[in-house]
Protein backbone atom coordinates (compact mmCIF):
# COMPACT_ATOMS: atom_id res chain seq x y z
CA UNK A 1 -134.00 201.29 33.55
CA UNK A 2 -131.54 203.42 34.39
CA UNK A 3 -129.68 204.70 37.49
CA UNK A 4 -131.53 207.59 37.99
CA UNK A 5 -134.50 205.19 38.62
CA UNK A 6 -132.93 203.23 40.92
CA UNK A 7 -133.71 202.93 44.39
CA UNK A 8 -130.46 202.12 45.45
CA UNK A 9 -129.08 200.35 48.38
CA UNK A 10 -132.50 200.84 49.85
CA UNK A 11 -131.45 197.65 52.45
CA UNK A 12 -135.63 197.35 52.70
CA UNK A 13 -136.53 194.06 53.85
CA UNK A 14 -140.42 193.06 52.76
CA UNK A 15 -141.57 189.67 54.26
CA UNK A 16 -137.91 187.77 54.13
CA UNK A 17 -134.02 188.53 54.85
CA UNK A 18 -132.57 191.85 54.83
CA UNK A 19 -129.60 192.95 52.67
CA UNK A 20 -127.68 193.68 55.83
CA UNK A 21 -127.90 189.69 56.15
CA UNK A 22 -125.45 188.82 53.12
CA UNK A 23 -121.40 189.76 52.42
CA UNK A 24 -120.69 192.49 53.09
CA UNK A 25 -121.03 194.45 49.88
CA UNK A 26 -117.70 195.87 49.21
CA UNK A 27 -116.87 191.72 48.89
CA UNK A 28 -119.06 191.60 46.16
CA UNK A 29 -118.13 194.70 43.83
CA UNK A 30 -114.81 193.05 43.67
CA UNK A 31 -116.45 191.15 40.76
CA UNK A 32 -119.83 192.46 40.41
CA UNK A 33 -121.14 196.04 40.07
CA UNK A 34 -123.94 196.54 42.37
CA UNK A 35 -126.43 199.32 41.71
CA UNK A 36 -129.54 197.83 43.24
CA UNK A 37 -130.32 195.46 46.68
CA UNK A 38 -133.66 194.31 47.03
CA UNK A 39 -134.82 191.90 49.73
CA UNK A 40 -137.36 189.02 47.77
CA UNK A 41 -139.85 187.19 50.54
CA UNK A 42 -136.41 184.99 51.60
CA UNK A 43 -134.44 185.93 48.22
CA UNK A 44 -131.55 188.65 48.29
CA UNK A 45 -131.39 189.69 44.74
CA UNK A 46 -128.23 191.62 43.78
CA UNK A 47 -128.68 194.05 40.45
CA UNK A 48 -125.59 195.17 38.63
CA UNK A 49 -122.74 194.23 35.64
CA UNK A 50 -120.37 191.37 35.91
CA UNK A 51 -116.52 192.70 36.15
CA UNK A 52 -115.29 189.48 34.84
CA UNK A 53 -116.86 186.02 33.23
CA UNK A 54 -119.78 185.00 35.20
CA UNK A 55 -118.98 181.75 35.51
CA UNK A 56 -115.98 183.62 37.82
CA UNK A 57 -118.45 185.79 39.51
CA UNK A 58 -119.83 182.48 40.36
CA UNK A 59 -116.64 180.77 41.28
CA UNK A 60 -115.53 183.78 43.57
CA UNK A 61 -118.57 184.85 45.55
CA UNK A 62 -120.32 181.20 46.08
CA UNK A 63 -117.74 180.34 49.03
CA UNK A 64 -118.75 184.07 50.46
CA UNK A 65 -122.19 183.13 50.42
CA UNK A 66 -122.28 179.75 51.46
CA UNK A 67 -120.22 180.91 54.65
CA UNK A 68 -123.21 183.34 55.50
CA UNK A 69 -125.56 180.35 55.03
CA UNK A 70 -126.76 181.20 51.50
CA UNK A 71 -126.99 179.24 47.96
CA UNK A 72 -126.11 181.90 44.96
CA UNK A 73 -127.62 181.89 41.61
CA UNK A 74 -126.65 184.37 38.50
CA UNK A 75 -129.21 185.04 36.44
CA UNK A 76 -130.53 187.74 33.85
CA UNK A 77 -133.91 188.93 34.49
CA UNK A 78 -135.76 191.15 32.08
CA UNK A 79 -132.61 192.14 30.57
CA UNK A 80 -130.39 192.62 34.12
CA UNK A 81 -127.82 190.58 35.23
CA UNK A 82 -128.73 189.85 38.88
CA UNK A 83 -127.20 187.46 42.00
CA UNK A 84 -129.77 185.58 44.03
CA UNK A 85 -129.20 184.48 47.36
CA UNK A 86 -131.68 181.82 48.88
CA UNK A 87 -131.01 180.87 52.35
CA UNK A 88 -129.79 177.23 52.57
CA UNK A 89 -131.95 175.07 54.51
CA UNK A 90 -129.27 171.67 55.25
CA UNK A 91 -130.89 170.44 58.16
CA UNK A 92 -134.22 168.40 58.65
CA UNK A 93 -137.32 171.10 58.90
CA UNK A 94 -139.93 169.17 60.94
CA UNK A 95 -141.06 165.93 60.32
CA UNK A 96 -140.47 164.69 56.77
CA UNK A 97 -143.76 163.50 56.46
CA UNK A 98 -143.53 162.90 52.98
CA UNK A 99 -140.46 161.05 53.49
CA UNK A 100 -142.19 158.62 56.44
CA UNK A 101 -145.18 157.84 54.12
CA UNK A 102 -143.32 156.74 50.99
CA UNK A 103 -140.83 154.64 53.38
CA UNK A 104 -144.25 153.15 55.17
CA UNK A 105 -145.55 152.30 51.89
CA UNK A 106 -142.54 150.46 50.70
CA UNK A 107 -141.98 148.51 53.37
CA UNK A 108 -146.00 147.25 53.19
CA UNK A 109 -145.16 146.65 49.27
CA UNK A 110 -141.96 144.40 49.92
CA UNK A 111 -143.89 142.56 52.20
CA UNK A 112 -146.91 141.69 50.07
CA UNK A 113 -144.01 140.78 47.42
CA UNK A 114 -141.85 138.99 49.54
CA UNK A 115 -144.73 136.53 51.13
CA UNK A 116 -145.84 137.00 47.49
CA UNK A 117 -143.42 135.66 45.21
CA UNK A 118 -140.43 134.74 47.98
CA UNK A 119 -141.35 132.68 50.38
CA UNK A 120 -143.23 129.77 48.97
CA UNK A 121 -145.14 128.78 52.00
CA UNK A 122 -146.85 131.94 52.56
CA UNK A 123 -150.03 133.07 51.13
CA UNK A 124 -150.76 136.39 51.81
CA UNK A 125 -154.19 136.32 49.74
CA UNK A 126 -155.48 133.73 51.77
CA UNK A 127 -154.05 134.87 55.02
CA UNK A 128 -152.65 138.62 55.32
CA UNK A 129 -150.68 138.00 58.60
CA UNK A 130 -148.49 136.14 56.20
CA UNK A 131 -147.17 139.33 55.02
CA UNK A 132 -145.52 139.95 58.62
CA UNK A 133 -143.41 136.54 57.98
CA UNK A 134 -141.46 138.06 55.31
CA UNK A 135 -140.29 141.16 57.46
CA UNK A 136 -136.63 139.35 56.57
CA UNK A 137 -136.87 139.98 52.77
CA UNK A 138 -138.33 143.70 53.54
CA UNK A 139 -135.57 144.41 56.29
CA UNK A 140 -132.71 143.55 53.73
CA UNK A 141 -134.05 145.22 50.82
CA UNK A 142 -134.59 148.39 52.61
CA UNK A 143 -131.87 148.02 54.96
CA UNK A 144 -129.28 148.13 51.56
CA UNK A 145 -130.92 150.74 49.77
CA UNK A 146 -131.12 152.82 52.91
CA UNK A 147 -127.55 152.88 53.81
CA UNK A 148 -126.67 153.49 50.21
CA UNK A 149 -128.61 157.21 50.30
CA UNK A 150 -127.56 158.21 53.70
CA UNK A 151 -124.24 158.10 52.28
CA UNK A 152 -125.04 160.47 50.01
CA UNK A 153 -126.84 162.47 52.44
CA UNK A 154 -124.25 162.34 55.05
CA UNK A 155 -122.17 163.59 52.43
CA UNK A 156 -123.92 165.91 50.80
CA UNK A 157 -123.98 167.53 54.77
CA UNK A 158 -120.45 167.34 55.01
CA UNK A 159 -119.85 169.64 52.03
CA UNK A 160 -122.80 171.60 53.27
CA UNK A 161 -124.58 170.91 50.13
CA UNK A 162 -128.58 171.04 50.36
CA UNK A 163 -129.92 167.92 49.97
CA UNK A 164 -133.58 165.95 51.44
CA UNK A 165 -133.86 162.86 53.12
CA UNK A 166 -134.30 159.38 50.97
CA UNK A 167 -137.52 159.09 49.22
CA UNK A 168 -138.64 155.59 48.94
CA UNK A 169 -140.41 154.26 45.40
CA UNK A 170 -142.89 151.58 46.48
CA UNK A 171 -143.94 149.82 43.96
CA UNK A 172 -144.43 146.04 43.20
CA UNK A 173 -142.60 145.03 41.21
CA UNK A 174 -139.93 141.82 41.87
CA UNK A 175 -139.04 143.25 44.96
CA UNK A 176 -141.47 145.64 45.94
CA UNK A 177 -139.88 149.06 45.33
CA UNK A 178 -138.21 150.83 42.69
CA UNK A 179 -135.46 152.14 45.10
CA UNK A 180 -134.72 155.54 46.77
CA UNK A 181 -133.86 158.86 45.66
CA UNK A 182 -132.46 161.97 46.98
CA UNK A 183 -133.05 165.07 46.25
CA UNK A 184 -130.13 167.51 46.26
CA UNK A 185 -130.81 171.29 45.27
CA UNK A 186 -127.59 172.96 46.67
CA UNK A 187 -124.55 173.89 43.94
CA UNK A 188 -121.73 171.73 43.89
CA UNK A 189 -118.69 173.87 45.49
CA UNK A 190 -116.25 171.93 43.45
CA UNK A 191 -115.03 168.47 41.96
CA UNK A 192 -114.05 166.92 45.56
CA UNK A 193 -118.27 167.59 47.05
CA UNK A 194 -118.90 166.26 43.46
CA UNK A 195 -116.78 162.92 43.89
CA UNK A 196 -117.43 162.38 47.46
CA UNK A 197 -120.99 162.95 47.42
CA UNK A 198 -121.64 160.67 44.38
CA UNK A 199 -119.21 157.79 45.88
CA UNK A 200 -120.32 157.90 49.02
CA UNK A 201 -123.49 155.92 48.40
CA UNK A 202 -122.22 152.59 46.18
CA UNK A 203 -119.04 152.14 48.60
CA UNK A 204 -121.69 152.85 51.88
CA UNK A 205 -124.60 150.46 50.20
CA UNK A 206 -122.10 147.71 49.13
CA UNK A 207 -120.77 147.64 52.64
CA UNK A 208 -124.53 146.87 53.52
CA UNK A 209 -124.92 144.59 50.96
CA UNK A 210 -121.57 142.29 51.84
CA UNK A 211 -123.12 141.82 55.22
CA UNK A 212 -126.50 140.92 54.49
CA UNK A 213 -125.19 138.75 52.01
CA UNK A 214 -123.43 137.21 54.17
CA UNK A 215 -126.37 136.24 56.85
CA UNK A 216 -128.52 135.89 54.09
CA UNK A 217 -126.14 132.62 52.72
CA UNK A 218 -125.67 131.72 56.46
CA UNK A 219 -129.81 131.33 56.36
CA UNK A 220 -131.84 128.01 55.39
CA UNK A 221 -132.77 128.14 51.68
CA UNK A 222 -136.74 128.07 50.79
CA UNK A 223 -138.27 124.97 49.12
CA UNK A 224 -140.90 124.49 46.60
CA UNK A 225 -143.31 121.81 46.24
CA UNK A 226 -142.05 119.56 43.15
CA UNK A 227 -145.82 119.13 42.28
CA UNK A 228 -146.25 123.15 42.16
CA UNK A 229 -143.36 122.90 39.02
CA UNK A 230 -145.61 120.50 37.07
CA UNK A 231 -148.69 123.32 37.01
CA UNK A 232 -148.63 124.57 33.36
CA UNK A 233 -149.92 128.20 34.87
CA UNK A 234 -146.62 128.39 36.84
CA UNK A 235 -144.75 131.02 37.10
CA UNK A 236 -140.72 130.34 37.89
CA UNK A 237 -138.37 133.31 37.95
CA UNK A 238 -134.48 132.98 37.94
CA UNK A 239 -132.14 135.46 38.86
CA UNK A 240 -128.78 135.91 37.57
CA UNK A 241 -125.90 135.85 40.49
CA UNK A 242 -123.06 138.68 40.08
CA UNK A 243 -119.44 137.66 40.54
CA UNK A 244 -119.55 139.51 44.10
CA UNK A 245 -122.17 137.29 45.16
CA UNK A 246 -120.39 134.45 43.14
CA UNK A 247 -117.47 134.87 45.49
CA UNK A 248 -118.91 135.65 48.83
CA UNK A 249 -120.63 132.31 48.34
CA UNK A 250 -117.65 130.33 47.64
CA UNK A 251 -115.71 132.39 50.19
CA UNK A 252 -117.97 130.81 52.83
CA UNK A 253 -118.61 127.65 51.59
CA UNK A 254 -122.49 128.39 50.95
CA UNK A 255 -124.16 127.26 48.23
CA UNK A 256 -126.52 128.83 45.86
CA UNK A 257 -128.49 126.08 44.70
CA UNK A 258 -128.47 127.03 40.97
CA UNK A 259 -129.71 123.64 39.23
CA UNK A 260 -131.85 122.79 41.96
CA UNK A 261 -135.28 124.42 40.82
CA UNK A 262 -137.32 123.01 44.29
CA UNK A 263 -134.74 124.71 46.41
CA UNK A 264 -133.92 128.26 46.75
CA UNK A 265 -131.06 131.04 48.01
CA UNK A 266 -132.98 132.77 51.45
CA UNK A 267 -134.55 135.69 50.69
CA UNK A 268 -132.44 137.51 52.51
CA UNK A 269 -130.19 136.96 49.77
CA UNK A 270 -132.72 138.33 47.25
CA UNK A 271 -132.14 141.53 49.76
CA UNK A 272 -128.86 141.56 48.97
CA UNK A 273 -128.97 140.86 45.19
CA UNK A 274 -130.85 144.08 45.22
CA UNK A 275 -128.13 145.85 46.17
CA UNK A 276 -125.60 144.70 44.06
CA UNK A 277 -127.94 145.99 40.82
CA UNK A 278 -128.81 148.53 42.49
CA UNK A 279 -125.14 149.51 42.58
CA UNK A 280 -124.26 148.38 39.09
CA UNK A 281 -127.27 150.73 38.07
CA UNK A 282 -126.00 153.71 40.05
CA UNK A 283 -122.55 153.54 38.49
CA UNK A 284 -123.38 153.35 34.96
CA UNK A 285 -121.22 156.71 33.95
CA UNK A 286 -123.59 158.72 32.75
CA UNK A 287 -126.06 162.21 33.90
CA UNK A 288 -126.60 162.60 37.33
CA UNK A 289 -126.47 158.90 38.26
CA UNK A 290 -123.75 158.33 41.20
CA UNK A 291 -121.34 156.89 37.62
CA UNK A 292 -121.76 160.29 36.21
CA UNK A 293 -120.74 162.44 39.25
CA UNK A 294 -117.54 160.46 39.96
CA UNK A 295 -116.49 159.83 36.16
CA UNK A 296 -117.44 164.10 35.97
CA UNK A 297 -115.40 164.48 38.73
CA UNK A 298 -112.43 162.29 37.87
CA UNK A 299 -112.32 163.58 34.05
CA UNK A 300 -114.28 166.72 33.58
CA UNK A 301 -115.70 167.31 30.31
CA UNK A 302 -114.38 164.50 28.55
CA UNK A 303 -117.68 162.65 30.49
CA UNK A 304 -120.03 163.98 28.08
CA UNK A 305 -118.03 162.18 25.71
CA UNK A 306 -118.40 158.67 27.70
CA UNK A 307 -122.11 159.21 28.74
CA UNK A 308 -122.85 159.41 24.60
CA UNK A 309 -121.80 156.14 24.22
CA UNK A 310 -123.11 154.51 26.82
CA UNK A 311 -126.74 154.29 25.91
CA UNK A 312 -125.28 152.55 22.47
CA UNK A 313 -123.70 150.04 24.41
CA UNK A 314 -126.42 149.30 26.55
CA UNK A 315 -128.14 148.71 23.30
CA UNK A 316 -125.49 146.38 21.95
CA UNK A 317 -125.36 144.26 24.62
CA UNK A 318 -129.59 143.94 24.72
CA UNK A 319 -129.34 142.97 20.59
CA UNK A 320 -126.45 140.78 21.53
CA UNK A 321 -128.14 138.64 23.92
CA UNK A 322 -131.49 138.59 21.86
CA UNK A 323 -129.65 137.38 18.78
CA UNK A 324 -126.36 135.32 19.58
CA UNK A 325 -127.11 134.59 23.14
CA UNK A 326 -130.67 133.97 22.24
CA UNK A 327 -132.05 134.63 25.09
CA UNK A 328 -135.99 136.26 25.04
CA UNK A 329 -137.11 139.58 25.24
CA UNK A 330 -137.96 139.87 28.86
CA UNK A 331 -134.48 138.44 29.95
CA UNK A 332 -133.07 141.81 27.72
CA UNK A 333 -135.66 144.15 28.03
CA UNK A 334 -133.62 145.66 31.09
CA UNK A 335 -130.88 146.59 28.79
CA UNK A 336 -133.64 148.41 26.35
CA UNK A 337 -134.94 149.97 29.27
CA UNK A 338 -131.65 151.28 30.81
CA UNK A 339 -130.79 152.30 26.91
CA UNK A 340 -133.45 154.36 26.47
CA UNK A 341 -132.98 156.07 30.13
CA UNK A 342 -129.21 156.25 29.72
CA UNK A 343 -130.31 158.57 26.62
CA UNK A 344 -132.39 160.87 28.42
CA UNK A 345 -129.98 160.88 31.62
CA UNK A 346 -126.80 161.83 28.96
CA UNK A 347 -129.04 164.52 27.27
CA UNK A 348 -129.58 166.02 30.26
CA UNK A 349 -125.92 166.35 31.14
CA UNK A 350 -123.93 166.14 34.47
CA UNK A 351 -123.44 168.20 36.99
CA UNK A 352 -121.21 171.73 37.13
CA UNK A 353 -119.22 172.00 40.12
CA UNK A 354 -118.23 175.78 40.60
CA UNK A 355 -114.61 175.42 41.12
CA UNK A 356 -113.76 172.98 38.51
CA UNK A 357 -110.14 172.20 39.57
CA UNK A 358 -108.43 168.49 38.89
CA UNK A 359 -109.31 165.94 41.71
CA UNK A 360 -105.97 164.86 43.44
CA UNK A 361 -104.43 161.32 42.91
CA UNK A 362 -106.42 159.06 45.67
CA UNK A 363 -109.94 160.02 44.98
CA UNK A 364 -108.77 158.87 41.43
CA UNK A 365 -107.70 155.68 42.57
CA UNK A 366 -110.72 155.47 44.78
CA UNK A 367 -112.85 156.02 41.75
CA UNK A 368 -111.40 153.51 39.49
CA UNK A 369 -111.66 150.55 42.19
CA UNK A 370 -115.62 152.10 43.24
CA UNK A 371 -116.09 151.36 39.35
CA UNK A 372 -114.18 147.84 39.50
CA UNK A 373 -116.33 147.23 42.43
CA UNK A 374 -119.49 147.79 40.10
CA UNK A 375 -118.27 145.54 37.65
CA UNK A 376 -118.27 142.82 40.52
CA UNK A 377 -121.93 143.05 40.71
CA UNK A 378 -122.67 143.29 36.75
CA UNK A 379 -125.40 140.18 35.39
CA UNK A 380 -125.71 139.86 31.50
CA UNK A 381 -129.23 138.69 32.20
CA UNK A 382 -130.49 139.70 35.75
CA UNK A 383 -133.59 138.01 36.15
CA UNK A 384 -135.66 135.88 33.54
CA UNK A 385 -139.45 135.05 34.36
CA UNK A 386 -140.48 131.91 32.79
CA UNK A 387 -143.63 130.39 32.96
């Protein structure tokens, strides 16, 4: 279509926000061409011709827009190069009732699975008030993987950066839940929001996960009836301890009664366990997982290099424990797992801050010691179910 047919800078709003609402427009034909405003339900759409690269159209107008409280997008539709500005919505909207449900749920399925499998005495088949007993177990499980995302949400608010509230997984599993997630649909302004946001959760949820280690050591271990090890339908699951919990043990004189199968860590501790594979799992560099954002951030492009190989060495290190280690297939099948979603998190690909400058020295530093940290909390074989 061409510029006779155009309606111009109409500035008609139809159900949404009005043209008048964005930069002022004279801002934006320093890099893009406008020949056309239209207002979209909430959408501004901008029609015209990129001056320069649009990956600098993007780099130059995104601060202009975010100031005015808008996320941009450049796009081609039917042929057109176009900007679209969608009002940024960073706050909480009401209540996040999808949010409260998931989070009820979760702590009602680390409940059943800590009076479940956890806490020896309880029996919540034969009496469900049991599952109330084992509020400890739930409280330290959530607790963890609850400060862990609000550091990424406080974050993500501090670069003004949309993102939701956590969204619990409930599921039961070993410990009742599959972990949290948030969502984040704002752009990344550049490679500092990037780091911080994606480092903000390990070093947040390890803090957590130091302290409730700590009480949980401090707590009287569980017991198990001796005659209970002699059924042949029992089930006995052992857990691999990370160096991190390796040390806070020793550092406080607490032990972790590892060749005593009728006595058990509290499960408090299994809380905090939790935490340290959940942050192992997090900082794998590779995709959007918190790894990828800070190892994008600290090298650029040379991650997509380090995110191919990591789903090979995941892969390694299952065949290696299978075959030299000899160790079965449900102590390894973690490692297969992780491979195989390691390969679809690395074809995906990480994300694109707009300004792609180099991050500065001490959020370097601060990312090699978050992935030392992660090391801390690495188990060869995290938990082996035999029975």
């Amino acid at each position: 279509m061409d510029d006779g047919d155009r309606s111009g800078f109409d500035g008609t709003e139809r159900n949404g926000r009005s043209p008048a609402d964005g930069p002022p427009i004279d801002r934006i034909e320093s890099v893009f061409a406008v020949y056309e405003v239209r207002s979209e339900d909430d959408q501004i759409v901008y029609y015209g011709d990129p001056l320069t690269h649009p990956e600098r159209v993007m780099r130059d107008l995104w601060p202009t827009f975010n100031d005015r409280g808008y996320d941009l997008e450049f796009e081609r539709r039917h042929g057109e190069y176009v900007l679209v500005a969608e009002p940024a919505t960073r706050g909480i909207d009401g209540i996040p009732w999808t949010n409260v449900v998931l989070l009820l749920a979760t702590v009602a399925s680390t409940l059943f699975v800590g009076s479940w499998w956890w806490y020896p005495a309880l029996d919540p088949f034969a009496n469900p008030t049991d599952l109330l007993h084992a509020w400890p177990f739930s409280l330290a499980i959530l607790g963890v993987l609850m400060v862990h995302e609000m550091g990424h949400y406080v974050m993500s608010r501090f670069h003004r950066v949309e993102a939701s509230l956590p969204y619990f997984i409930p599921i039961p599993t070993l410990i009742g839940t599959m972990g949290a997630v948030i969502r984040m649909k704002g752009r990344m302004p550049d490679r500092k929001a990037l780091f911080d946001i994606g480092v903000a959760g390990p070093l947040a949820g390890l803090v957590a996960t130091v302290v409730v280690s700590v009480i949980g050591l401090h707590l009287p271990p569980v017991t198990v009836d001796p005659a209970l090890l002699q059924n042949p339908d029992a089930v006995r699951i052992e857990l691999g301890y990370p160096p991190l919990l390796e040390l806070l043990a020793a550092a406080f004189d607490q032990p972790l009664y590892r060749d005593d199968p009728t006595t058990g860590v509290n499960p408090v501790v299994i809380g905090a366990w939790v935490g340290m594979f959940v942050t192992f799992l997090n900082l794998i560099p590779v995709g959007q997982l918190d790894g990828g954002h800070i190892l994008r951030a600290m090298t650029g492009e040379f991650h997509d290099t380090v995110a191919a190989l990591v789903p090979g060495a995941l892969f390694v290190l299952a065949g290696y424990l299978y075959y030299v280690q000899e160790y079965t297939v449900n102590a390894v099948s973690v490692w297969i797992i992780w491979g195989l979603l390691t390969t679809v998190f690395a074809s995906a690909g990480a994300a694109t801050p707009i300004r792609d400058d180099r991050l500065g020295t001490g959020r370097t530093v601060l990312g090699v010691v978050t992935f030392g940290l992660g090391l801390l909390c690495f188990m060869p074989v995290p938990v082996m179910v035999i029975g």
